[in-house]
C-alpha atoms as a PDB file:
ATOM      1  CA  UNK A   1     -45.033  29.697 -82.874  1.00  0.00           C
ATOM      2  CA  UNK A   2     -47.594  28.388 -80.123  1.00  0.00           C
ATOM      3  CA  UNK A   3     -49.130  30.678 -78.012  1.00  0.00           C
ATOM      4  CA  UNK A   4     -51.182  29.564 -74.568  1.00  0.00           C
ATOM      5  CA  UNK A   5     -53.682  31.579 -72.827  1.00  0.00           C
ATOM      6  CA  UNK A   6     -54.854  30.460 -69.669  1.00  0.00           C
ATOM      7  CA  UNK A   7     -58.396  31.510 -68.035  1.00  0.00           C
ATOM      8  CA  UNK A   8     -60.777  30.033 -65.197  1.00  0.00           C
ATOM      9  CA  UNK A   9     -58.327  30.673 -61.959  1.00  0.00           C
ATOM     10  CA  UNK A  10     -60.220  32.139 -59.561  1.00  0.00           C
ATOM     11  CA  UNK A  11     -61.308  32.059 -54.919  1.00  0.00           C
ATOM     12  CA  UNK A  12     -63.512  29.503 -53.986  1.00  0.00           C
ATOM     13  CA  UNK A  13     -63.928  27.602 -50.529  1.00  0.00           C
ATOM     14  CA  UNK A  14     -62.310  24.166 -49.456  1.00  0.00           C
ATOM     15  CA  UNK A  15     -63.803  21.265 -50.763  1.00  0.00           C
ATOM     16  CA  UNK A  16     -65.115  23.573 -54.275  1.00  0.00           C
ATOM     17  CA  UNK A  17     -64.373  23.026 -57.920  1.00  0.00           C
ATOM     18  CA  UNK A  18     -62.606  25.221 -60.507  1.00  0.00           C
ATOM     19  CA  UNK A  19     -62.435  24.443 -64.182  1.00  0.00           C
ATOM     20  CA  UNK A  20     -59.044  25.684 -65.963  1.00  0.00           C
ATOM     21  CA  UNK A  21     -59.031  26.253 -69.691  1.00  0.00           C
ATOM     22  CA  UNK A  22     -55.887  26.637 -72.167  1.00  0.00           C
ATOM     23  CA  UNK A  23     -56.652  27.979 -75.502  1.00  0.00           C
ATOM     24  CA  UNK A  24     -53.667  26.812 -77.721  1.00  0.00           C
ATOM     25  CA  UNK A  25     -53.413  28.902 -80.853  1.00  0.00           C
ATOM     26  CA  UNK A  26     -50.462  29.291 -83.563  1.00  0.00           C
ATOM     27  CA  UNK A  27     -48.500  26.627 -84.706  1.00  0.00           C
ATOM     28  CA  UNK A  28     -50.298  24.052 -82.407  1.00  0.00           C
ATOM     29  CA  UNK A  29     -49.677  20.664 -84.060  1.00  0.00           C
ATOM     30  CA  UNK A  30     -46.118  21.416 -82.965  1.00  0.00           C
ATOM     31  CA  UNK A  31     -47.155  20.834 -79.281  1.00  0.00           C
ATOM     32  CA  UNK A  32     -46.454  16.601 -78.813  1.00  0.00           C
ATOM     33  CA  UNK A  33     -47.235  16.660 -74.933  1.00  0.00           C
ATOM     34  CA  UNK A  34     -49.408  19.538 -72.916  1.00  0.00           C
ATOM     35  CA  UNK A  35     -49.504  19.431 -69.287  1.00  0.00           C
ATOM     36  CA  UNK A  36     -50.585  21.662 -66.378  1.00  0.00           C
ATOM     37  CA  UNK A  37     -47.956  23.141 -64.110  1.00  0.00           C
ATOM     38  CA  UNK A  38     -48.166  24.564 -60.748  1.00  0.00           C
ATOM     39  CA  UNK A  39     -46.337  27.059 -58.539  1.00  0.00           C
ATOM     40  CA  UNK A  40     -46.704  28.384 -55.023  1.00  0.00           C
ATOM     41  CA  UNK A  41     -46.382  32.131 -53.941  1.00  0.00           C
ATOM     42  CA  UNK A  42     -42.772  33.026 -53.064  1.00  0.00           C
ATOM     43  CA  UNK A  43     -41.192  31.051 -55.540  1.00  0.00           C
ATOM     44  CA  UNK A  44     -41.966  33.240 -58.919  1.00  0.00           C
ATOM     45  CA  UNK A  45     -37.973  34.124 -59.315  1.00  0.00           C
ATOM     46  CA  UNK A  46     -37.069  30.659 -59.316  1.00  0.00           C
ATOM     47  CA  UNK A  47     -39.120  30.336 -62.604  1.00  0.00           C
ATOM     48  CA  UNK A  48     -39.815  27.201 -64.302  1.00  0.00           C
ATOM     49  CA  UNK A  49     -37.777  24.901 -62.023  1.00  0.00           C
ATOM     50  CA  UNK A  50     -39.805  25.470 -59.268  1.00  0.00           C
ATOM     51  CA  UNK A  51     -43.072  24.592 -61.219  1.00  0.00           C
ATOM     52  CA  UNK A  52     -44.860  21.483 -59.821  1.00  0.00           C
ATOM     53  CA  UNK A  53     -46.162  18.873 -62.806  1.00  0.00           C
ATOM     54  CA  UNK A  54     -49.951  18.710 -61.839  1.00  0.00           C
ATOM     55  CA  UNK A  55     -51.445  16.597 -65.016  1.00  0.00           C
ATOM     56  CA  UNK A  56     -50.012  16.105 -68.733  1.00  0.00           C
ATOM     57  CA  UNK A  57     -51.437  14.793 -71.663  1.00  0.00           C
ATOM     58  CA  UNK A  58     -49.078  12.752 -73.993  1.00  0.00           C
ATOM     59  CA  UNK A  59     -48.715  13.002 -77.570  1.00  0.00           C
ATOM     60  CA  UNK A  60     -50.771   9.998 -78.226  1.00  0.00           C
ATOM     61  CA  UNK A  61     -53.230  11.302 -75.631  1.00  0.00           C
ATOM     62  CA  UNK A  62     -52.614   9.567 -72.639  1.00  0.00           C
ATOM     63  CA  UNK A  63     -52.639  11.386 -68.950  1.00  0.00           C
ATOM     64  CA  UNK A  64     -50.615  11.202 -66.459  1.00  0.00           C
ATOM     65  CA  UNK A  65     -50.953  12.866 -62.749  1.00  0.00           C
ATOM     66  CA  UNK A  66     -49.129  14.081 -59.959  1.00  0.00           C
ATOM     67  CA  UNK A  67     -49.517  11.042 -57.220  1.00  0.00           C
ATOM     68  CA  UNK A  68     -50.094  14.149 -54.394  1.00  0.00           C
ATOM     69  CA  UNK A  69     -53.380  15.137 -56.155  1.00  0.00           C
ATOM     70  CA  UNK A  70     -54.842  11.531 -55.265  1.00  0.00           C
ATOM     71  CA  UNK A  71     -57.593  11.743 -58.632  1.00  0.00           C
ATOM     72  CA  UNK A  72     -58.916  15.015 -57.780  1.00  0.00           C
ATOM     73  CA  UNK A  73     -57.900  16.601 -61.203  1.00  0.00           C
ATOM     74  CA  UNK A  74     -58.774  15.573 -64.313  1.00  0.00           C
ATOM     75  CA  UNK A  75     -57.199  16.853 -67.466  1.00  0.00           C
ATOM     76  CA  UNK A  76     -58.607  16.372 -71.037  1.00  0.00           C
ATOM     77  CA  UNK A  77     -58.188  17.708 -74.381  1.00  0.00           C
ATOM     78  CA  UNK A  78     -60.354  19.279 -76.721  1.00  0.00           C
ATOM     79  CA  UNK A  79     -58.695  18.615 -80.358  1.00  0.00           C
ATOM     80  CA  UNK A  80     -60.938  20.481 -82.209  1.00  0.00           C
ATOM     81  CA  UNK A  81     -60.663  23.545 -80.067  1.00  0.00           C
ATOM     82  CA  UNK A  82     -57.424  23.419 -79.485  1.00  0.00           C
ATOM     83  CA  UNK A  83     -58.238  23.623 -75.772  1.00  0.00           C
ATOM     84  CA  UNK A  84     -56.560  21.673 -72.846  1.00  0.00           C
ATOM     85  CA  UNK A  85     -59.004  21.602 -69.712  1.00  0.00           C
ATOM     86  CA  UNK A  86     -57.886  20.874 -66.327  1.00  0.00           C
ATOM     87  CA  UNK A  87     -60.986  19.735 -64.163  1.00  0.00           C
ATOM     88  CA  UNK A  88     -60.491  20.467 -60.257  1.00  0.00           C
ATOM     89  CA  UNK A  89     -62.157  18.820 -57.672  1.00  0.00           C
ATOM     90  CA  UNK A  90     -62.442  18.482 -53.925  1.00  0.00           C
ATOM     91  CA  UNK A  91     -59.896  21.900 -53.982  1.00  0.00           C
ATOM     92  CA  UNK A  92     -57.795  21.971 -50.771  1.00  0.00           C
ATOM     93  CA  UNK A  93     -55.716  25.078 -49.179  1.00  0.00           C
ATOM     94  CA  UNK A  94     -52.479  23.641 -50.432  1.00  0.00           C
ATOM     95  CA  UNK A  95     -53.894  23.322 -54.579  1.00  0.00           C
ATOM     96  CA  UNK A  96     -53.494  27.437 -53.878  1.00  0.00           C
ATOM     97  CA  UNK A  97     -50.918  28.573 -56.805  1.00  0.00           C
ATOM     98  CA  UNK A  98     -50.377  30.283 -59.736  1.00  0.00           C
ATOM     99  CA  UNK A  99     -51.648  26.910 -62.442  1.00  0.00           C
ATOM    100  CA  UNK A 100     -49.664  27.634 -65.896  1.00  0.00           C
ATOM    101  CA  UNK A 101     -50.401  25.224 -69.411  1.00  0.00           C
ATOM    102  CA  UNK A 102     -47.402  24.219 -71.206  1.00  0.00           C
ATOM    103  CA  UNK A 103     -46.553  22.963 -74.336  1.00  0.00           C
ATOM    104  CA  UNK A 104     -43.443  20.521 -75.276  1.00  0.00           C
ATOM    105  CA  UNK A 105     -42.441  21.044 -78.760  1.00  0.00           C
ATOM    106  CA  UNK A 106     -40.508  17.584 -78.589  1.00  0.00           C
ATOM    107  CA  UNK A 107     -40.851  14.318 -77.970  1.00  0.00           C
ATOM    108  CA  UNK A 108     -39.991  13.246 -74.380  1.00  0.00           C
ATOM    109  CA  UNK A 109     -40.233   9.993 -72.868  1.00  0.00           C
ATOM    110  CA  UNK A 110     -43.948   9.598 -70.297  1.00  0.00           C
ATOM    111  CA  UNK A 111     -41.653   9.394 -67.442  1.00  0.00           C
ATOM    112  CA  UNK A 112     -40.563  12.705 -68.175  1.00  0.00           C
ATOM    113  CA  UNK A 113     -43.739  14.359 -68.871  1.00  0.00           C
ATOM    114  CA  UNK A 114     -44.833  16.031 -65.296  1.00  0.00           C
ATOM    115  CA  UNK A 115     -40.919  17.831 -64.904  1.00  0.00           C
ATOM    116  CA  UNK A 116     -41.407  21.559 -66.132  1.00  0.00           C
ATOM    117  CA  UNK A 117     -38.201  21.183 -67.809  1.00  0.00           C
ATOM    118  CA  UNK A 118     -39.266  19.808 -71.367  1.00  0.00           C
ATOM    119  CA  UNK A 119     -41.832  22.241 -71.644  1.00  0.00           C
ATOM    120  CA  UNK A 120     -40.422  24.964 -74.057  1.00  0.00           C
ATOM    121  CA  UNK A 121     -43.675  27.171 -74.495  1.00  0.00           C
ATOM    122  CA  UNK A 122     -45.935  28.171 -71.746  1.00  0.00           C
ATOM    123  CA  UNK A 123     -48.807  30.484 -70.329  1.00  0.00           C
ATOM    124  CA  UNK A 124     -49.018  33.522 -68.435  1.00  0.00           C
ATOM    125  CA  UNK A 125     -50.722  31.717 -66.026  1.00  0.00           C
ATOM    126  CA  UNK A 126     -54.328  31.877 -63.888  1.00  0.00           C
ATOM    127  CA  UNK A 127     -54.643  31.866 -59.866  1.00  0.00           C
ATOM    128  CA  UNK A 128     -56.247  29.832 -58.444  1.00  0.00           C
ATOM    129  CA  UNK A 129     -56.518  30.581 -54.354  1.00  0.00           C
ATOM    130  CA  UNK A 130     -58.531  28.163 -52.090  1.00  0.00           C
ATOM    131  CA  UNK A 131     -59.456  29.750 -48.675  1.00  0.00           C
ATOM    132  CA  UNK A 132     -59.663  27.114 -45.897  1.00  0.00           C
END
């Protein structure tokens, strides 16, 4: 089994930076893609389907990124550690959510990769609230 523990949520002003860690542990080679996902207040009963693809990483390594987040983020992966960072920049009201890593256990086409329905492991999640 994989397990996924998110840290680094946190408040911080418009215009700040947060930096959003993932510490995979377990059975980790069985992750192909990780990704960061993304969902607003209000929406927690809808579950995974209402969680927004923010940035994944492929299995061979290669991001991709929400078009909305116009290169603000920045996601990159630490093999060694087994740790998937999610760099935030230029943070505006609307990036405030609950940010959860995620962890598809097979492979999926890149056109796929940002829809919260192929992951099959995930987080418990870090806030991340950005006052205006």
């Amino acid at each position: 089994q994989v397990q996924l523990v998110e840290s680094g949520g946190g408040s911080v002003q418009a215009g700040g930076s947060l930096r959003l860690a993932c510490a995979a542990s377990g059975d980790t080679y069985r992750c192909y893609h990780m990704g960061w996902f993304r969902q607003t207040p209000g929406t927690e009963r809808e579950g995974v389907a209402e969680r927004e693809g923010v940035a994944v990483v492929n299995s061979g390594g290669r991001a991709s990124y929400a078009d909305s987040l116009q290169g603000r983020f920045t996601i990159s992966k630490d093999n060694a550690e087994n740790t998937l960072i999610l760099q935030m920049n230029s943070l505006k009201s609307e990036d405030t959510a609950m940010y959860y890593c995620a962890c598809a256990t097979a492979r999926w086409p890149d056109g796929l990769l940002l829809h919260a329905g192929i992951y099959d492991v995930w987080g418990q999640g870090t806030q991340v609230t950005v006052s205006s």
